[in-house]
Protein backbone atom coordinates (compact mmCIF):
# COMPACT_ATOMS: atom_id res chain seq x y z
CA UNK A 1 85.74 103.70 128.12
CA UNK A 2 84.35 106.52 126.46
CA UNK A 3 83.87 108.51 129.00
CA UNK A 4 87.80 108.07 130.00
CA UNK A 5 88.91 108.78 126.55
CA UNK A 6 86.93 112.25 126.53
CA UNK A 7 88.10 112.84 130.23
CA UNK A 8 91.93 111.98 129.71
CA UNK A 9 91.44 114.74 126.11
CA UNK A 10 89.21 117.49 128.31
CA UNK A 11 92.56 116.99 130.66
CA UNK A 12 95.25 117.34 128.61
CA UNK A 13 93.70 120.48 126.88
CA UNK A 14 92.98 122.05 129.84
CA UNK A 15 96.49 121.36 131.18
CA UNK A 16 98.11 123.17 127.53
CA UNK A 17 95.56 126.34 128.17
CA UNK A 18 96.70 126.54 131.70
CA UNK A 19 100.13 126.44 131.47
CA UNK A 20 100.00 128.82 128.43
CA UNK A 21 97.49 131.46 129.55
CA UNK A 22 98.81 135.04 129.13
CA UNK A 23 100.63 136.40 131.91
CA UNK A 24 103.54 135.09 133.31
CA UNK A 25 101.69 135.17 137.20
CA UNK A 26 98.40 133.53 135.66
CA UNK A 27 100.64 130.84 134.27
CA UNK A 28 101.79 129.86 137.05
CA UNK A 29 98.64 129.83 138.97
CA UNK A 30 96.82 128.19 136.87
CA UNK A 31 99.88 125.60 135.80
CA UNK A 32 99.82 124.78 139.85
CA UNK A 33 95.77 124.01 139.97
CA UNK A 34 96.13 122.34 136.54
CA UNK A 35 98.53 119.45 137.70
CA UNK A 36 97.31 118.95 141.64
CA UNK A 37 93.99 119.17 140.75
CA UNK A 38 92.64 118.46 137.12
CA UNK A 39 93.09 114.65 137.50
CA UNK A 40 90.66 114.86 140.89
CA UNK A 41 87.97 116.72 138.85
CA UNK A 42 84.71 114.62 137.56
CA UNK A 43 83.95 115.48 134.08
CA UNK A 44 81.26 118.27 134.48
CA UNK A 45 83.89 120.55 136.85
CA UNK A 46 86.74 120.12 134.04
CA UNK A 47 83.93 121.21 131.94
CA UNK A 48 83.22 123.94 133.81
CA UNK A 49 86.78 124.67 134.38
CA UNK A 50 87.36 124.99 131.07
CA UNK A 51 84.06 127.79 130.92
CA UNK A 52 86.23 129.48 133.72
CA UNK A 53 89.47 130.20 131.64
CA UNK A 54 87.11 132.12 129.01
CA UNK A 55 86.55 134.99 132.06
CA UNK A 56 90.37 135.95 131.47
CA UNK A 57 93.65 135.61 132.74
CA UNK A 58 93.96 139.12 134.74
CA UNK A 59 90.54 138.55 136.48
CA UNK A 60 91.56 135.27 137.47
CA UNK A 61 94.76 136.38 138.72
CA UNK A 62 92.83 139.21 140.30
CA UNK A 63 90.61 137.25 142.40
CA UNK A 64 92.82 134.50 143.27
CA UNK A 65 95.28 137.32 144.85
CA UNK A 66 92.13 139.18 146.25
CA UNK A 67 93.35 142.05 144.39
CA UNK A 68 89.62 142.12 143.75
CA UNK A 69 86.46 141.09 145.24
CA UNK A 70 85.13 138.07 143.82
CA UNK A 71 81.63 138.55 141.90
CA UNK A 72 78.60 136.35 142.19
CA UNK A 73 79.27 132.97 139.90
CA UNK A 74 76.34 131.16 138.95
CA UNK A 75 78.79 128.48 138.59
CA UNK A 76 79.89 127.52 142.50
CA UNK A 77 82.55 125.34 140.73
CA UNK A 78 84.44 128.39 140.18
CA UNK A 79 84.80 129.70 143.63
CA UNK A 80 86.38 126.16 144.29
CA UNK A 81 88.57 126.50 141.53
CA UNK A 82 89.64 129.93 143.21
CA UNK A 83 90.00 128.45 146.73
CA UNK A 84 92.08 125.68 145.40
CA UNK A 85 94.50 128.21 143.57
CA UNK A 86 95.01 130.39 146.81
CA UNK A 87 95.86 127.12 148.42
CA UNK A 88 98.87 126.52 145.48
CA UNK A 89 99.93 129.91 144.98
């Protein structure tokens, strides 16, 4: 029970910091991943998605429209998170 209660919090914060990002392209983006995909996530990716909006909304727009090349993550969860946003878009 606990562990739903935290999950079901983690997932509604994450959904308000997606949809209100920064820029008006990240928003969407990341409003798209946030409601097909945060309710799949285990606990330890929406924790790490949450670590993943800190690196900005720009870079994340960035690599998602391979305006950029993505950098090493030590974190493989976030190359997911980027596949699964080019899928959206």
């Amino acid at each position: 029970m606990k562990n739903i209660n935290y999950k079901n919090k983690l997932i509604k914060k994450l959904k308000y910091r997606s949809v209100y990002s920064g820029s008006k392209e990240s928003d969407f983006i990341l409003t798209n991943f946030a409601n097909n995909n945060l309710e799949n996530l285990d606990i330890k990716e929406l924790e790490s998605y949450e670590k993943f909006l800190t690196l900005g909304d720009m870079n994340i727009w960035n690599w998602v429209s391979d305006n950029e090349p993505l950098p090493f993550f030590e974190d493989q969860n976030y190359k997911k998170f980027i596949s699964l946003m080019k899928e959206n878009k």
